[in-house]
C-alpha atoms as a PDB file:
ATOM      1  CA  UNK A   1     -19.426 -18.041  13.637  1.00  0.00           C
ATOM      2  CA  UNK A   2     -17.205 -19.407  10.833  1.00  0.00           C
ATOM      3  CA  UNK A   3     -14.354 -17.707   9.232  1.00  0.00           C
ATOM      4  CA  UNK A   4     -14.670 -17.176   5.664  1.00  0.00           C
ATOM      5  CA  UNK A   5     -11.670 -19.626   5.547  1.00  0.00           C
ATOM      6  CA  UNK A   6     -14.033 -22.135   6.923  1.00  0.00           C
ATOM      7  CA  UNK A   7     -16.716 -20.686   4.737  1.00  0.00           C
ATOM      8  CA  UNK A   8     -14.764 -20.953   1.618  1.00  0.00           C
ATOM      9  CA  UNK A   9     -13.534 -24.339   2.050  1.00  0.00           C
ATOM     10  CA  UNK A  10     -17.306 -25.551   2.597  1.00  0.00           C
ATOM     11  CA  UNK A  11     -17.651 -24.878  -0.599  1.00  0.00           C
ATOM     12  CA  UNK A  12     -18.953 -27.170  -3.300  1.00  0.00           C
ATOM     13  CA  UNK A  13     -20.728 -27.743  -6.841  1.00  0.00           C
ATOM     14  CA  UNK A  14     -23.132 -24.724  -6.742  1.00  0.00           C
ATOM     15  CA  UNK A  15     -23.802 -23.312  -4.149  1.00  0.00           C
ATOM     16  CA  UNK A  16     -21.291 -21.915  -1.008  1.00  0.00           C
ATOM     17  CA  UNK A  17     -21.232 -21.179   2.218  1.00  0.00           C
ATOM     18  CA  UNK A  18     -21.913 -18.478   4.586  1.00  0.00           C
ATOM     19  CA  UNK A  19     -24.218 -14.809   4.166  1.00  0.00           C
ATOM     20  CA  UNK A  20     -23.811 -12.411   1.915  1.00  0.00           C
ATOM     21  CA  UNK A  21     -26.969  -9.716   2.800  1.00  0.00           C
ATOM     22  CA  UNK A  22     -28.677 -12.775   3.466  1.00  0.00           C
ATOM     23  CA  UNK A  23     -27.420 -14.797   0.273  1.00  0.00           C
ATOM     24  CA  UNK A  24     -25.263 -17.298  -0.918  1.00  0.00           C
ATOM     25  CA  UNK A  25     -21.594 -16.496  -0.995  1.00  0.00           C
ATOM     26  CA  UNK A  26     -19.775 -17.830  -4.068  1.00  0.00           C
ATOM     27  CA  UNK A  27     -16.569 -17.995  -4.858  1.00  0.00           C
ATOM     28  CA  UNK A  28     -14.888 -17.172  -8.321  1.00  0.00           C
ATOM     29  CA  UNK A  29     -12.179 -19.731  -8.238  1.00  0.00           C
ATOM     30  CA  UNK A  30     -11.934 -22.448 -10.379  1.00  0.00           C
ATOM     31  CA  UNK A  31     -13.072 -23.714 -13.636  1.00  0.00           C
ATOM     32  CA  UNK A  32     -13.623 -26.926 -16.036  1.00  0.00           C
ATOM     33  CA  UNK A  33     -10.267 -26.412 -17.720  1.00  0.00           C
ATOM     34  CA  UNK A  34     -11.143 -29.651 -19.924  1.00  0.00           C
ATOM     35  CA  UNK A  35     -13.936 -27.176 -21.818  1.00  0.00           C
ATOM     36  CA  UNK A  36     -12.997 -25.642 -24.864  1.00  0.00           C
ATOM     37  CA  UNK A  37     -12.934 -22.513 -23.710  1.00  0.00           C
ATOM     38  CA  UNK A  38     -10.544 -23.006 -20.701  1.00  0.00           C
ATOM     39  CA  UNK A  39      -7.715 -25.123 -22.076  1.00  0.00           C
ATOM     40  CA  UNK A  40      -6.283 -28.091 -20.915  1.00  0.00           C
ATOM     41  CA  UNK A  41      -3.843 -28.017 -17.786  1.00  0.00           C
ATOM     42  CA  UNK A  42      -0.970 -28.135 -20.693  1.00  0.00           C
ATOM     43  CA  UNK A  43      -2.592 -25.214 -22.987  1.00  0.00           C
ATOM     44  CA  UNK A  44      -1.175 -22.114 -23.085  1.00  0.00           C
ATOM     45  CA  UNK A  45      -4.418 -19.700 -22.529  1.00  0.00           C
ATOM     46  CA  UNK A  46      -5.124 -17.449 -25.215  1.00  0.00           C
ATOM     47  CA  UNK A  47      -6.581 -14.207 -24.847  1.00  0.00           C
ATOM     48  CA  UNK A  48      -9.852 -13.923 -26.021  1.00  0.00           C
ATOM     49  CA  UNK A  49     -10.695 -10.367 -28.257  1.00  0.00           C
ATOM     50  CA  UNK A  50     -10.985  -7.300 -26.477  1.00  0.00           C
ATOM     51  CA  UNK A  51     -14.643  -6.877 -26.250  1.00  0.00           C
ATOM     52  CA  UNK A  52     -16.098  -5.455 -23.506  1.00  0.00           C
ATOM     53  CA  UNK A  53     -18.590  -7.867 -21.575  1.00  0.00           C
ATOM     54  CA  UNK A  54     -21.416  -6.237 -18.900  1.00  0.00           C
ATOM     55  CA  UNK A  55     -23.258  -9.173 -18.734  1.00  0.00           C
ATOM     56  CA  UNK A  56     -21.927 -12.757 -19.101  1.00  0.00           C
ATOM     57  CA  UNK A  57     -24.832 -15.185 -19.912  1.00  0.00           C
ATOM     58  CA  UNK A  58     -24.196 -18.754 -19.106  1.00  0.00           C
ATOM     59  CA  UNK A  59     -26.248 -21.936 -18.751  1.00  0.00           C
ATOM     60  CA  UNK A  60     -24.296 -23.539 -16.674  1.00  0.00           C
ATOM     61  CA  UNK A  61     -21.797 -22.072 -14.692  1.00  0.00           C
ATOM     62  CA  UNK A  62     -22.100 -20.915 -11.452  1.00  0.00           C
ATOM     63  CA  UNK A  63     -19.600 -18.776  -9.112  1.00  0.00           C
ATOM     64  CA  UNK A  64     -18.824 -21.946  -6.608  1.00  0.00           C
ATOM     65  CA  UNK A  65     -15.381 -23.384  -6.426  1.00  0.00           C
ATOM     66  CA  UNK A  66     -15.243 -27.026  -8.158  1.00  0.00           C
ATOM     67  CA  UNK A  67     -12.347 -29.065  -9.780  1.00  0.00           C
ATOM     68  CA  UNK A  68     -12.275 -31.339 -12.196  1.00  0.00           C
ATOM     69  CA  UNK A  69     -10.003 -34.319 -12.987  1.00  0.00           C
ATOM     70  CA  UNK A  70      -8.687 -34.772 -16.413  1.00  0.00           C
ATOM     71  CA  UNK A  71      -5.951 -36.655 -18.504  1.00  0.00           C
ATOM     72  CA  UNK A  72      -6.049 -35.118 -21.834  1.00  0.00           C
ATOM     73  CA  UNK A  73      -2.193 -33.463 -22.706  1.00  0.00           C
ATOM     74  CA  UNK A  74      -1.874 -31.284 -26.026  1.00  0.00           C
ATOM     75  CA  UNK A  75       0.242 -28.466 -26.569  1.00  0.00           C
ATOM     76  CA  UNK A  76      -0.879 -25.368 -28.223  1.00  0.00           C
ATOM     77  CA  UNK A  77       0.688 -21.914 -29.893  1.00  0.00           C
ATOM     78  CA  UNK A  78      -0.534 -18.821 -28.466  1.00  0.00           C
ATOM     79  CA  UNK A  79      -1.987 -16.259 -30.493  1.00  0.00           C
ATOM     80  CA  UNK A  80      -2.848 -13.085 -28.603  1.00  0.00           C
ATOM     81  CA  UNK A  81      -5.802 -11.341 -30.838  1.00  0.00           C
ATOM     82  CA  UNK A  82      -6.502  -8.002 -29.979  1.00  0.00           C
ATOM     83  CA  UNK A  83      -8.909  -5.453 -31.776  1.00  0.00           C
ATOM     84  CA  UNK A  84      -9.099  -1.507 -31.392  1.00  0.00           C
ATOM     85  CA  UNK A  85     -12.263   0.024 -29.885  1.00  0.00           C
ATOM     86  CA  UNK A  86     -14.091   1.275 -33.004  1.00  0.00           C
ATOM     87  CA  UNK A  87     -14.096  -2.717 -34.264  1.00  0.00           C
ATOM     88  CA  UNK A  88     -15.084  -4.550 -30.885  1.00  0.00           C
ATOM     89  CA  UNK A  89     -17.743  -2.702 -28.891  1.00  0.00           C
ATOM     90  CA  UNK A  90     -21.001  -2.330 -30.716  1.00  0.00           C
ATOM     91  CA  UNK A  91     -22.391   0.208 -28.192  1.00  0.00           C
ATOM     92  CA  UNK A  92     -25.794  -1.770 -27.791  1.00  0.00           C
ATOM     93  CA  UNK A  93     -25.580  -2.283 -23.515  1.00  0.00           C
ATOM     94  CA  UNK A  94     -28.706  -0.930 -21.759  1.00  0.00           C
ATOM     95  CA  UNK A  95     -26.104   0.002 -19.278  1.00  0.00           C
ATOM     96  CA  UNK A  96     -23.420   1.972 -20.269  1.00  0.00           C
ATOM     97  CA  UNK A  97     -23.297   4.676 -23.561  1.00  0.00           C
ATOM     98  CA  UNK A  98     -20.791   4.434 -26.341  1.00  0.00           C
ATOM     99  CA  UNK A  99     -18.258   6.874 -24.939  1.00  0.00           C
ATOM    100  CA  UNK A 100     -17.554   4.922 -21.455  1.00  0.00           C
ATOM    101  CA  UNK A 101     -17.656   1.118 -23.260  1.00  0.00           C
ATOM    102  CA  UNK A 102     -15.105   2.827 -25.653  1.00  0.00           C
ATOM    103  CA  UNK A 103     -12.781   4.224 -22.715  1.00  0.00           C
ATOM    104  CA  UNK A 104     -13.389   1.101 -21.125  1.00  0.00           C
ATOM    105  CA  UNK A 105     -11.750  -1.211 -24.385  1.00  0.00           C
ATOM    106  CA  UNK A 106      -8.616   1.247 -24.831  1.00  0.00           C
ATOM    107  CA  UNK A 107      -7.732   0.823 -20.654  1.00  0.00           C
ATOM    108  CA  UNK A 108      -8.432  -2.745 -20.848  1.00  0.00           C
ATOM    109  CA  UNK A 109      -6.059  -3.108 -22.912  1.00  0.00           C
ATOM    110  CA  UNK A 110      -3.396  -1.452 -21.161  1.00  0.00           C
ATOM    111  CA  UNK A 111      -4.850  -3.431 -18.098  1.00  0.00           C
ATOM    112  CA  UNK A 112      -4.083  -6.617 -19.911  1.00  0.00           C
ATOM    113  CA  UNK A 113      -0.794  -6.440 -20.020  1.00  0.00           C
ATOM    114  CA  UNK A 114      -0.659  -6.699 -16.314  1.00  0.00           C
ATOM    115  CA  UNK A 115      -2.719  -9.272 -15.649  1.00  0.00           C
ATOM    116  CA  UNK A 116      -1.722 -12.889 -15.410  1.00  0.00           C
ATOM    117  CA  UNK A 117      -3.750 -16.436 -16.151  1.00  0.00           C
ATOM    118  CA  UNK A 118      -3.075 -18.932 -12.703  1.00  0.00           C
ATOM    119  CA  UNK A 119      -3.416 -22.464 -12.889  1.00  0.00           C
ATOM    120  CA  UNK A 120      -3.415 -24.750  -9.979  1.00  0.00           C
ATOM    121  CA  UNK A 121      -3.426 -28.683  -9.585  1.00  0.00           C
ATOM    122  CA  UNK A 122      -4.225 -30.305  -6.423  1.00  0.00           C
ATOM    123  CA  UNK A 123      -2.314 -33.693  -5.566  1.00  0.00           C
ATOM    124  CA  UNK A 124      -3.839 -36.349  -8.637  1.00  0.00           C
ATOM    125  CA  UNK A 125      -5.397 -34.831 -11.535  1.00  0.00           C
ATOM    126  CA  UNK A 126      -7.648 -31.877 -10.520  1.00  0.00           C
ATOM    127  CA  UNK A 127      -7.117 -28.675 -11.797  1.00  0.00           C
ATOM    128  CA  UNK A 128      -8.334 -25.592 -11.171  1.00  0.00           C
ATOM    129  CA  UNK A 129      -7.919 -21.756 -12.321  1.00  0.00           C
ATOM    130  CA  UNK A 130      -7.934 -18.131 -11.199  1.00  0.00           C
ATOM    131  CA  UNK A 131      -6.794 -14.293 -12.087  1.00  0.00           C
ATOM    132  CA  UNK A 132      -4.085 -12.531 -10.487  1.00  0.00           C
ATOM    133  CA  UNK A 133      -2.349  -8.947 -11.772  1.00  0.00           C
ATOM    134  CA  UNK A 134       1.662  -7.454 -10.814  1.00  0.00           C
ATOM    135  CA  UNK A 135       1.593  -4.952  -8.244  1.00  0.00           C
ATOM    136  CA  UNK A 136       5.191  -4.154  -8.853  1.00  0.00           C
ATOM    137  CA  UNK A 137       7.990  -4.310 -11.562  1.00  0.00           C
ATOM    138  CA  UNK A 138       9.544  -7.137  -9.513  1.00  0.00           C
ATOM    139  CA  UNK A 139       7.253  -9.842 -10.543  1.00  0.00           C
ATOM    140  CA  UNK A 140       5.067  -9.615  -7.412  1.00  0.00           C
ATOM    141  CA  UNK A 141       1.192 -10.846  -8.088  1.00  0.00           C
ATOM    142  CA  UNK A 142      -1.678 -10.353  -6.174  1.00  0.00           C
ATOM    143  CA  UNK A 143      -4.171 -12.907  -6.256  1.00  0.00           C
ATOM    144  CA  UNK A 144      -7.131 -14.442  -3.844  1.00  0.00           C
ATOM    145  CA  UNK A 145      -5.793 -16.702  -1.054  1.00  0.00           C
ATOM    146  CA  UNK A 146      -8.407 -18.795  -1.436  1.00  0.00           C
ATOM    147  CA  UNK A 147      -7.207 -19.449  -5.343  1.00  0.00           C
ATOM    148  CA  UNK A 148      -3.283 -20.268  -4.262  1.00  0.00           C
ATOM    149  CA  UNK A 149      -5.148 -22.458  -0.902  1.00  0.00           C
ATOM    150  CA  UNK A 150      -3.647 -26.122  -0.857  1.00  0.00           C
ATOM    151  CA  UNK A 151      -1.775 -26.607  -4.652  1.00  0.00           C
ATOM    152  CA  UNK A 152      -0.107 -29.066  -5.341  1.00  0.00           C
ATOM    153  CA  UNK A 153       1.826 -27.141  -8.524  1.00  0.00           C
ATOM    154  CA  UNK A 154       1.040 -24.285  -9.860  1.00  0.00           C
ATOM    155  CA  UNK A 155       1.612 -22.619 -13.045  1.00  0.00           C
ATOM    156  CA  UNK A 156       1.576 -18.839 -14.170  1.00  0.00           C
ATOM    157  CA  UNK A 157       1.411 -17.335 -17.429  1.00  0.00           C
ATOM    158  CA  UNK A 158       1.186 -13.836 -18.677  1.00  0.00           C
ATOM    159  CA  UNK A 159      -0.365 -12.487 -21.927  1.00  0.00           C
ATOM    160  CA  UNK A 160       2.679 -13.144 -23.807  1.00  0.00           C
ATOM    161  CA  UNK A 161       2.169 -17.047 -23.092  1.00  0.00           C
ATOM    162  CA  UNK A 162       5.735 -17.667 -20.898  1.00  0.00           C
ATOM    163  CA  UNK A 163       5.418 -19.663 -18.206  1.00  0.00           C
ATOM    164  CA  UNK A 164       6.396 -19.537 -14.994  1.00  0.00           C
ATOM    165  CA  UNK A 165       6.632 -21.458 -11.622  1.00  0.00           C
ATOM    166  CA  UNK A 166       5.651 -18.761  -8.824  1.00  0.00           C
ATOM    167  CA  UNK A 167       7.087 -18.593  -5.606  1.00  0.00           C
ATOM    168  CA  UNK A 168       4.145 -17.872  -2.704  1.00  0.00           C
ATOM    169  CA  UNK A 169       5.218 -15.103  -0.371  1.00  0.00           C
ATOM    170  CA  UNK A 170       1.934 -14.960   1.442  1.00  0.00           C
ATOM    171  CA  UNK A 171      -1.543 -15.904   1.792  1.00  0.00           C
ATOM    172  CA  UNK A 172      -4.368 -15.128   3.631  1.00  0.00           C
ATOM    173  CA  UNK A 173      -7.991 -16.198   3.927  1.00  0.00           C
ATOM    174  CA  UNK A 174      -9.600 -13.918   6.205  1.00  0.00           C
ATOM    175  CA  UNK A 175      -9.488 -10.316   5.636  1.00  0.00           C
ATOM    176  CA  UNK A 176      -8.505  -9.637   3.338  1.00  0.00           C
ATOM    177  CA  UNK A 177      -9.050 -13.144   1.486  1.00  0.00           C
ATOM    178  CA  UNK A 178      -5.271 -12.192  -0.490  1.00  0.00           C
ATOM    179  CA  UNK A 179      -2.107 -13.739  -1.625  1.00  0.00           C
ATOM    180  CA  UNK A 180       1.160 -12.728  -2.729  1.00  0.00           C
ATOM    181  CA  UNK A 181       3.443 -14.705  -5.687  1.00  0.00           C
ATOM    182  CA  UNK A 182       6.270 -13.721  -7.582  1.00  0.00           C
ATOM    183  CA  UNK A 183       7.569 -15.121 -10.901  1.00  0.00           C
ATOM    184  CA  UNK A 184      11.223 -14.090 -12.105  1.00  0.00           C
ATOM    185  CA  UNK A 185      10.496 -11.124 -14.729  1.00  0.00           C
ATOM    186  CA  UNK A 186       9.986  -8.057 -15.338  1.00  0.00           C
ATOM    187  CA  UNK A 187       7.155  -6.835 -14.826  1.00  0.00           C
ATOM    188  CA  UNK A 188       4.615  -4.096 -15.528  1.00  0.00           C
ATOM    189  CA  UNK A 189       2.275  -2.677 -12.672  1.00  0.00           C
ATOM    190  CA  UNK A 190      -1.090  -1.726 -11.863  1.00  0.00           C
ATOM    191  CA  UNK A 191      -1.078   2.061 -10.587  1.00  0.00           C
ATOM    192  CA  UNK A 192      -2.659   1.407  -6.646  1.00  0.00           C
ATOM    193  CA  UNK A 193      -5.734   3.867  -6.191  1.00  0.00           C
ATOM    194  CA  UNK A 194      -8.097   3.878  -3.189  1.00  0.00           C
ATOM    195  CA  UNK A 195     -11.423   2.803  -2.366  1.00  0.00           C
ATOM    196  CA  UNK A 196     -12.084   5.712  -0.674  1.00  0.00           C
ATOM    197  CA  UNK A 197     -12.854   7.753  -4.372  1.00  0.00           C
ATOM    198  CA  UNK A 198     -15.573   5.403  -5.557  1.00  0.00           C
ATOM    199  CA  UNK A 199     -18.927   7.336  -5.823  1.00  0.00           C
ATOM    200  CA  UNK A 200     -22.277   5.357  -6.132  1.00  0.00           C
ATOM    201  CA  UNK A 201     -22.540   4.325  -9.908  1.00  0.00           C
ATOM    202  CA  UNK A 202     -19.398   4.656 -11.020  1.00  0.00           C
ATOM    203  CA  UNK A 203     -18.075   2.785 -13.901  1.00  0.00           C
ATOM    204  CA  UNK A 204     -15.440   0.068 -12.786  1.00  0.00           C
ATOM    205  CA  UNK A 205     -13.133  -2.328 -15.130  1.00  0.00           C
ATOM    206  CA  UNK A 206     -12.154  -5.958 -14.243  1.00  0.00           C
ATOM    207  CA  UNK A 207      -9.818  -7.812 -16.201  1.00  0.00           C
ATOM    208  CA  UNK A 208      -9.754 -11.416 -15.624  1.00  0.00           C
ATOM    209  CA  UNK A 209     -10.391 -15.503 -17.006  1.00  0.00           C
ATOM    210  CA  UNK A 210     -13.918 -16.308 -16.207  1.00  0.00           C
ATOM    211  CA  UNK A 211     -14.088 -19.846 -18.158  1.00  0.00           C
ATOM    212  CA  UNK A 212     -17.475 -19.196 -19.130  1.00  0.00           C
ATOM    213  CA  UNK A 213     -16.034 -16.565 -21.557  1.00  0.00           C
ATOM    214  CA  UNK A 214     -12.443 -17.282 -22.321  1.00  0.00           C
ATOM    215  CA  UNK A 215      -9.114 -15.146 -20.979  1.00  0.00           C
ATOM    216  CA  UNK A 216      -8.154 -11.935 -20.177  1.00  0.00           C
ATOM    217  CA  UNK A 217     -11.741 -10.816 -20.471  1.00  0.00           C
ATOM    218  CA  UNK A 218     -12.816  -6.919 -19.961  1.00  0.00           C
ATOM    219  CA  UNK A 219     -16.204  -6.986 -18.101  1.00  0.00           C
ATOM    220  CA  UNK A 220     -17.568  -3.568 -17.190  1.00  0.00           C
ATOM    221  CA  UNK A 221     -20.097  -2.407 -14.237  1.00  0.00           C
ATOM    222  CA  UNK A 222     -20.825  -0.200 -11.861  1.00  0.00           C
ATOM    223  CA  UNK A 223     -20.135   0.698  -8.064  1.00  0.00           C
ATOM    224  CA  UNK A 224     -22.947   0.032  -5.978  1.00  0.00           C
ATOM    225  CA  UNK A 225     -21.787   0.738  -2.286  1.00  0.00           C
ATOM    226  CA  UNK A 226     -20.297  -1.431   0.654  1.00  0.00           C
ATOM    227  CA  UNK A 227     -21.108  -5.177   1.374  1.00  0.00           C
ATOM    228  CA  UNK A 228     -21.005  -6.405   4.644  1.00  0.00           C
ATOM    229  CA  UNK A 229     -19.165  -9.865   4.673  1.00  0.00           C
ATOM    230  CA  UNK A 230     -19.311 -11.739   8.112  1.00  0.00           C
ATOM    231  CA  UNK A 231     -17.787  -9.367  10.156  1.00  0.00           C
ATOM    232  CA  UNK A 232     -16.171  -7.480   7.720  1.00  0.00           C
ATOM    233  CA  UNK A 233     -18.298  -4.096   6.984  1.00  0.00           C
ATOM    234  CA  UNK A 234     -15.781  -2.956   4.516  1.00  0.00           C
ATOM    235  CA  UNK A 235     -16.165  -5.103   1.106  1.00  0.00           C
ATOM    236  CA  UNK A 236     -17.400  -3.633  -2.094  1.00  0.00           C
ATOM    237  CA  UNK A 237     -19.899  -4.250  -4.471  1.00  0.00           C
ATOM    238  CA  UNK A 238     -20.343  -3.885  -7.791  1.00  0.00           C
ATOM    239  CA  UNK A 239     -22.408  -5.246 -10.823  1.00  0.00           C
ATOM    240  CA  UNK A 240     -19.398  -6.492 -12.839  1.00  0.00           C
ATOM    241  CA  UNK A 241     -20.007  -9.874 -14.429  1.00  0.00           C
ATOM    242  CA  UNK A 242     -17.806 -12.298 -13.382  1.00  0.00           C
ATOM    243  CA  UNK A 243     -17.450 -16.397 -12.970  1.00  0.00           C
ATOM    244  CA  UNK A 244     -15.568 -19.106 -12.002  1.00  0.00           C
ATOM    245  CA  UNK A 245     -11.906 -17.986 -13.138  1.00  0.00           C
ATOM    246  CA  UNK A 246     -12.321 -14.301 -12.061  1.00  0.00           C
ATOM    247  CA  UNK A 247     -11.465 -14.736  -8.696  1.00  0.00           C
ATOM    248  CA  UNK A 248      -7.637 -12.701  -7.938  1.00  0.00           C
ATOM    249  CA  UNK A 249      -8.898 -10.008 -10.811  1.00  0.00           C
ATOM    250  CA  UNK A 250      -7.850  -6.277 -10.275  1.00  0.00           C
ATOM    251  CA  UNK A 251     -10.898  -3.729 -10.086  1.00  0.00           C
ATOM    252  CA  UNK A 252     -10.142  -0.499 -11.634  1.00  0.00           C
ATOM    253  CA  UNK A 253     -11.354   2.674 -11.895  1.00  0.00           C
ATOM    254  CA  UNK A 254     -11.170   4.431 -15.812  1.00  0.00           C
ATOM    255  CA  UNK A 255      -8.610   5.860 -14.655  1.00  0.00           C
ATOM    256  CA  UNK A 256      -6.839   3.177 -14.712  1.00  0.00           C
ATOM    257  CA  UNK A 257      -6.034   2.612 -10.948  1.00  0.00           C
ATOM    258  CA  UNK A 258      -6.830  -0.617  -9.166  1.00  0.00           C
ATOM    259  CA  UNK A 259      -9.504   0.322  -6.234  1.00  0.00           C
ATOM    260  CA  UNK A 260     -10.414  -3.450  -5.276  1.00  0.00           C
ATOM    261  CA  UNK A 261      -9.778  -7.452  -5.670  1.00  0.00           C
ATOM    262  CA  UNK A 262     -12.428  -9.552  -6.801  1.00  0.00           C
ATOM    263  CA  UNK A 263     -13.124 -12.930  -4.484  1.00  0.00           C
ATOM    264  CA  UNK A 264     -16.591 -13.751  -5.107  1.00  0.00           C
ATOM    265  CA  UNK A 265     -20.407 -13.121  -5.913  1.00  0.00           C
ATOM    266  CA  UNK A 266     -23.893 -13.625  -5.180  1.00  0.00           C
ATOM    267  CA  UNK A 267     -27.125 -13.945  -6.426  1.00  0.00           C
ATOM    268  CA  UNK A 268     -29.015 -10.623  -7.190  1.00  0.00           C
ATOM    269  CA  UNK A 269     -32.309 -12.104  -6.009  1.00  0.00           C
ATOM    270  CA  UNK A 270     -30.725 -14.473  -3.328  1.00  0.00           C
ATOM    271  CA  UNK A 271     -33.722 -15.624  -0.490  1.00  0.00           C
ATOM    272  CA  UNK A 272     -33.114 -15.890   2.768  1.00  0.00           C
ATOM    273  CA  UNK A 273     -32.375 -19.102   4.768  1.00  0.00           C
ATOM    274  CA  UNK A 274     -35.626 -20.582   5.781  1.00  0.00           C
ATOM    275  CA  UNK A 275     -38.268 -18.951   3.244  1.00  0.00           C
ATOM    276  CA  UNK A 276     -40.354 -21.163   1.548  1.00  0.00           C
ATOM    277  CA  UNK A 277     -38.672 -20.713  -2.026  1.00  0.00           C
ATOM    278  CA  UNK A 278     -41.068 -20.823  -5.029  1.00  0.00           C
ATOM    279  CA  UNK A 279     -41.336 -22.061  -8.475  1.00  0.00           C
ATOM    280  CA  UNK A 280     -40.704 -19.694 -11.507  1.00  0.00           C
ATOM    281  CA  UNK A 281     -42.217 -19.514 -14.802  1.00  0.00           C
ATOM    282  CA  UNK A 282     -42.714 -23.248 -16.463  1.00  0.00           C
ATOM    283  CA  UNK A 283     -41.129 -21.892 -19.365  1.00  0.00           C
ATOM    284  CA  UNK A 284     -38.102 -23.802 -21.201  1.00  0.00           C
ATOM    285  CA  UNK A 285     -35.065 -22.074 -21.135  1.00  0.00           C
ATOM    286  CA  UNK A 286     -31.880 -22.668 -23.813  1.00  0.00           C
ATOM    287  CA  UNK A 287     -29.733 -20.118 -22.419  1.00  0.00           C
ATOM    288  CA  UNK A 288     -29.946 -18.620 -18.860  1.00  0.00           C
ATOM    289  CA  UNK A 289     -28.623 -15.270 -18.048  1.00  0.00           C
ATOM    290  CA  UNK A 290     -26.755 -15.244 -14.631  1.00  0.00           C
ATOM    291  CA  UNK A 291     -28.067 -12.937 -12.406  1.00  0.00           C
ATOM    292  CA  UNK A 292     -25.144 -12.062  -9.844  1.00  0.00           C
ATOM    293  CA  UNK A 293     -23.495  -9.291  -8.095  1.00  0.00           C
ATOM    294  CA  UNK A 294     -19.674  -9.213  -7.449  1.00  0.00           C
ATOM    295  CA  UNK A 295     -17.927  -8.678  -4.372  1.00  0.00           C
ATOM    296  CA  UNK A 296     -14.162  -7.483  -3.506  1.00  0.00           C
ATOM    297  CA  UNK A 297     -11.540  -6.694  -1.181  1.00  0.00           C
ATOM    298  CA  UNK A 298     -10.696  -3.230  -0.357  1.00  0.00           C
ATOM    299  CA  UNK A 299      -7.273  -2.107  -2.458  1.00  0.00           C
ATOM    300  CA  UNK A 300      -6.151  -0.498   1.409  1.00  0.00           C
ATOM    301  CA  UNK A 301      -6.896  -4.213   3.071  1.00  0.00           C
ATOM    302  CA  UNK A 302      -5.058  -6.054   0.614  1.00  0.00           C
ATOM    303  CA  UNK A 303      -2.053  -3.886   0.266  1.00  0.00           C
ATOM    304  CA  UNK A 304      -1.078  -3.641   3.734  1.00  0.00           C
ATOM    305  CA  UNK A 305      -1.152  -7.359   3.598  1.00  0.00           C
ATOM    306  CA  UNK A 306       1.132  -6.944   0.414  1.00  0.00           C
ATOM    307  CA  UNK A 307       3.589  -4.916   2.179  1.00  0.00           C
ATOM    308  CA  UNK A 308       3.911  -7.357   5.023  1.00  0.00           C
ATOM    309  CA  UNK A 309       4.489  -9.994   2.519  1.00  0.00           C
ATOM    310  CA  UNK A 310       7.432  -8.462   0.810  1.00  0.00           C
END
């Protein structure tokens, strides 16, 4: 059977490797960061408004891991735009009432501060990019492995748009799929919470850069029990909307306490291997909704990986 390592690395365009109850795993990593909306490898990211996001339409990005090669070199000023709760959320999801999209805007806020844009280039001109959040006030980061996995250079920067070169103090692909950086700064933590508290339903909070959307981007969903990864019983999943670019984004409760690590997604209505799949609807679509689950790494996994790490 192959590791997720193996799984992960198998990777490509849009669809990945490996089971997921009986769908396609996909990764969050990476994203066209010659689009608009991503920057170019010398952009400084700028953090998009502070919206709250529970579904993230998108006609053409999937969750699967992809680079892209570009030469295009521009330098840009950041401008961090933020907006209070009573001018951002219009209250109109199907999902979730006023009250808890309005708690949801003020923490993710707060959670913003602590979270961190990564970009990565491989050896030539591919770049790629993915989420990662301090877990200390010593500059420590916690991130995917599979988003740190075979750079060439890499490049952090925090909401502030500095820069920094990070120093890898671990990674790991398997369980938990986690890495460890730190950049020299001060820095301002995530309180640690537990997995063990999350009740069917429950409201969670991810911070994170999926491209389709733009940077440090609240998306809000719900808990909806364990996911059985390979051999791994012990993953979580939840109905937060995420893409390529969210992968190394903390999962919080509203309390404000990180309870998982995003790594990936899949398909809502995935088939399994070997049914005949059939045609939908003939009609013509300008704008496709993406219909995914996401899936993370249990806070307990991935911090007794941290602590071995430090």
């Amino acid at each position: 059977m192959p590791s997720r390592r193996e799984v992960l690395a198998g990777v490509a365009g849009t669809v990945g490797g490996g089971l997921l109850s009986g769908g396609s795993v996909l990764a969050l990593t990476d994203n066209d960061v010659g689009t608009a909306d991503a920057g170019t490898p010398t952009q400084t990211p700028t953090p998009t408004t502070t919206t709250v996001h529970t579904t993230t339409p998108d006609p053409t990005t999937t969750h699967a891991p992809t680079t892209t090669t570009t030469t295009q070199s521009t330098t840009t000023t950041t401008t961090t735009t933020t907006t209070t709760s009573s001018e951002a959320s219009s209250c109109d999801s199907e999902k979730f009432d006023c009250q808890t999209i309005s708690s949801a805007q003020d923490l993710g806020v707060n959670v913003r501060e602590s979270v961190v844009f990564i970009e990565k280039r491989y050896k030539g001109s591919s770049w790629s990019r993915g989420t990662g959040w301090f877990v200390d006030d010593q500059g420590h980061i916690v991130t995917n492995g599979h988003v740190v996995e075979d750079h060439h250079e890499m490049t952090v920067y925090t909401l502030d748009g500095e820069e920094y070169s990070p120093t890898v103090k671990g990674t790991s692909m398997e369980n938990p799929d986690a890495a460890l950086l730190q950049i020299d700064t001060e820095s301002n933590p995530l309180p640690i919470g537990s997995e063990d508290s999350l009740e069917e339903d429950q409201p969670l909070l991810e911070v994170g850069h999926p491209g389709s959307v733009g940077s440090w981007v609240l998306s809000l969903g719900r808990y909806e029990g364990p996911i059985r990864y390979k051999n791994d019983p012990n993953d979580i999943k939840t109905s937060i909307p995420g893409a390529r670019g969210s992968s190394g984004s903390p999962t919080v409760n509203l309390d404000g306490k990180v309870v998982a690590l995003s790594y990936g997604g899949q398909t809502i209505d995935s088939r399994l291997r070997g049914e005949t799949p059939e045609p939908v609807e003939p009609e013509v679509h300008d704008r496709l909704d993406r219909n995914v689950i996401s899936a993370h790494e249990p806070i307990s996994e991935v911090m007794e990986k941290v602590d071995e790490w430090k």
